[in-house]
N, C-alpha and C. Protein backbone atom coordinates (compact mmCIF):
# COMPACT_ATOMS: atom_id res chain seq x y z
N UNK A 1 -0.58 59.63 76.22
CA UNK A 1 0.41 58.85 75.50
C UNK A 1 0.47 57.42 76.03
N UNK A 2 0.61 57.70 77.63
CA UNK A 2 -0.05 56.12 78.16
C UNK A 2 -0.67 54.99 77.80
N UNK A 3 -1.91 55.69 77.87
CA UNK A 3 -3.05 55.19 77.00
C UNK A 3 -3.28 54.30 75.77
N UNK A 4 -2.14 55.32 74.58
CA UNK A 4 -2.65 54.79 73.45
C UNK A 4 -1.43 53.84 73.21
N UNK A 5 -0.55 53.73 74.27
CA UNK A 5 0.73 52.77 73.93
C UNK A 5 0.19 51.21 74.04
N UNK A 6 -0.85 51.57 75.64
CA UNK A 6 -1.19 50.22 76.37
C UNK A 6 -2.15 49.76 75.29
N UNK A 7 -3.25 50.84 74.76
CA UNK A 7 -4.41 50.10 74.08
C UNK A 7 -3.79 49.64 72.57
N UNK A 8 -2.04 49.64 71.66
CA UNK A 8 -1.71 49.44 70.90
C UNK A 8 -1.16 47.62 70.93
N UNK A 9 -0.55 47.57 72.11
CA UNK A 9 -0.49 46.32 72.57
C UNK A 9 -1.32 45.37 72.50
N UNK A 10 -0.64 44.52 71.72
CA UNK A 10 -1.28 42.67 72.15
C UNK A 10 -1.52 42.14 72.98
N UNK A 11 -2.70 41.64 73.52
CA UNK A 11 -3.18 40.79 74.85
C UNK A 11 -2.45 39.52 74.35
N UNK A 12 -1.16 39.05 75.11
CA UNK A 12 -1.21 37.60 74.10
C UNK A 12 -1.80 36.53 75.64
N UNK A 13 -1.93 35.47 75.05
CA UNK A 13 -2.91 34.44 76.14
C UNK A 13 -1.77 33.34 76.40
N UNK A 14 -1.81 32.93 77.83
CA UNK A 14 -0.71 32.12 78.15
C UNK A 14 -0.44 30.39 77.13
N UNK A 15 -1.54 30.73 76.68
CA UNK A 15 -1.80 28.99 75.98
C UNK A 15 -0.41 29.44 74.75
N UNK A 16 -0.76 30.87 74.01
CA UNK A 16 -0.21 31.16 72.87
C UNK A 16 1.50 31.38 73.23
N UNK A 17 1.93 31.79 74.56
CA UNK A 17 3.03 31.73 74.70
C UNK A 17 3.81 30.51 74.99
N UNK A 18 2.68 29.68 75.46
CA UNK A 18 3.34 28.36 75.98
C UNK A 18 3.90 27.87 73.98
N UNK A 19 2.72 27.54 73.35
CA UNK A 19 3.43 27.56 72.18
C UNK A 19 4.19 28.06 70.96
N UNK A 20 4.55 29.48 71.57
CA UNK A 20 5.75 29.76 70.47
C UNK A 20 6.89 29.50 71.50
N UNK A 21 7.12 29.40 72.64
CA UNK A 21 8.43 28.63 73.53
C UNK A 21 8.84 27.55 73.06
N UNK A 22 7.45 26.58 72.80
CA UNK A 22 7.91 25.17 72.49
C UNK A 22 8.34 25.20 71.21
N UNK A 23 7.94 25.97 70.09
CA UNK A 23 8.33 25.84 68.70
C UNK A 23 9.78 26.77 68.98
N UNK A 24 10.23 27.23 69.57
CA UNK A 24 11.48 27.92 69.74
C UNK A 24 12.55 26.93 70.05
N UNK A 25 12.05 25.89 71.30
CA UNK A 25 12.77 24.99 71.47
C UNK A 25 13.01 23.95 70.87
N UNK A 26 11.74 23.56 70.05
CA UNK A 26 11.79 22.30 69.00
C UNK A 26 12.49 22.55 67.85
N UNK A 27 12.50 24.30 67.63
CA UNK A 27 13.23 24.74 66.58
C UNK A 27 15.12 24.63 66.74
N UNK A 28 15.43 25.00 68.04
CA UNK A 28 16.64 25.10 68.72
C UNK A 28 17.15 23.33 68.34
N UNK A 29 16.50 22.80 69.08
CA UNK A 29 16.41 21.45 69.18
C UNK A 29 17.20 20.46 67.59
N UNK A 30 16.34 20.73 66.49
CA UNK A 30 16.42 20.33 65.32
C UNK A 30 17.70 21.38 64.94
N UNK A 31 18.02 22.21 64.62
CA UNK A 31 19.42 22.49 64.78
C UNK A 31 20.37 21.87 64.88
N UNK A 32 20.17 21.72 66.64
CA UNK A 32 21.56 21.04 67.26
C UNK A 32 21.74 19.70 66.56
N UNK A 33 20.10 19.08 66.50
CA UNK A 33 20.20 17.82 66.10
C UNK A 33 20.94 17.49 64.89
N UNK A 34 20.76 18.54 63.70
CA UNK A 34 21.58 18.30 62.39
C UNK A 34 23.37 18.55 62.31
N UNK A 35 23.00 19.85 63.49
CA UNK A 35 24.90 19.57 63.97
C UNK A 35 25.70 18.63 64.23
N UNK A 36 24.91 17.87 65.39
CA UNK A 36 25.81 17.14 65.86
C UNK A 36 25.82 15.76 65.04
N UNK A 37 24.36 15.55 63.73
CA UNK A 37 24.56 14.75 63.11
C UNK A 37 25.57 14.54 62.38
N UNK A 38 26.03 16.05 61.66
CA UNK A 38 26.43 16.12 60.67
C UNK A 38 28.07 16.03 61.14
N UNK A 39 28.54 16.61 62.24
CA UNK A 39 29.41 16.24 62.76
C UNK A 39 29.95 14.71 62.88
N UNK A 40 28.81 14.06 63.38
CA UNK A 40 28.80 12.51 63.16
C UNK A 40 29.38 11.89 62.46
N UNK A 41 28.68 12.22 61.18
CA UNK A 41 29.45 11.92 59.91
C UNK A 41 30.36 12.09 59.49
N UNK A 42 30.60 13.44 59.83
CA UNK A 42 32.00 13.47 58.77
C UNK A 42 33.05 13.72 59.87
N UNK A 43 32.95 12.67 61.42
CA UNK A 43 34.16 12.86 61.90
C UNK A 43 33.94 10.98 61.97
N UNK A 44 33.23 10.62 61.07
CA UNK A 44 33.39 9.11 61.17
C UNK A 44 34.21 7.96 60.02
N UNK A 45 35.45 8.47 61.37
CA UNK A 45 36.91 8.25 60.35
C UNK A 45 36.93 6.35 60.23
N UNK A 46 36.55 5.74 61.26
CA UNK A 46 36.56 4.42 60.91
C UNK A 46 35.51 4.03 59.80
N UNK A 47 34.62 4.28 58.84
CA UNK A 47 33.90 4.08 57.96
C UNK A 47 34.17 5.12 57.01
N UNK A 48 35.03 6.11 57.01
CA UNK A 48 35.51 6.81 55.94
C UNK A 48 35.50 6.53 54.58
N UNK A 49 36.20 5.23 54.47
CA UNK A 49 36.36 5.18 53.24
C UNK A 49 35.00 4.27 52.13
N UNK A 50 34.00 4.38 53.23
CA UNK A 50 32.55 3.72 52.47
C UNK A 50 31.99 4.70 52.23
N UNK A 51 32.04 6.13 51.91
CA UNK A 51 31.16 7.06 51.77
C UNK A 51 30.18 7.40 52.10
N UNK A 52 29.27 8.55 52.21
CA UNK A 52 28.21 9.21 52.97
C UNK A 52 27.45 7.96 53.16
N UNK A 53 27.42 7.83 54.58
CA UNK A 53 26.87 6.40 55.11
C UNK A 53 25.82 7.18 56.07
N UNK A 54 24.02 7.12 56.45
CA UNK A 54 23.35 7.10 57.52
C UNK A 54 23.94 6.46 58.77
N UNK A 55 24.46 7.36 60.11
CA UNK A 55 24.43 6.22 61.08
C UNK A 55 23.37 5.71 61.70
């Protein structure tokens, strides 16, 4: 049963883990980034009344 568990398993290669970490984090990353954009905006009470403005 050993056997056929280990030989069912993926060899994965350190190169391939290094990059699904980084796409995890770049993914995490872009998230936060639209949060706290979006937060930005619409807690940006001194330009309020000019409407959806890019900061």
């Amino acid at each position: 049963m050993a056997a056929r568990r280990s030989s069912a398993m993926k060899e994965v290669g350190l190169v391939e883990v290094a990059l699904r970490t980084a796409a995890k984090v770049a993914a995490v990353g872009g998230v936060l980034a639209v949060v706290i954009w979006l937060s930005w905006v619409m807690l940006d009470v001194e330009h309020m009344n000019g409407g959806f403005t890019l900061p």
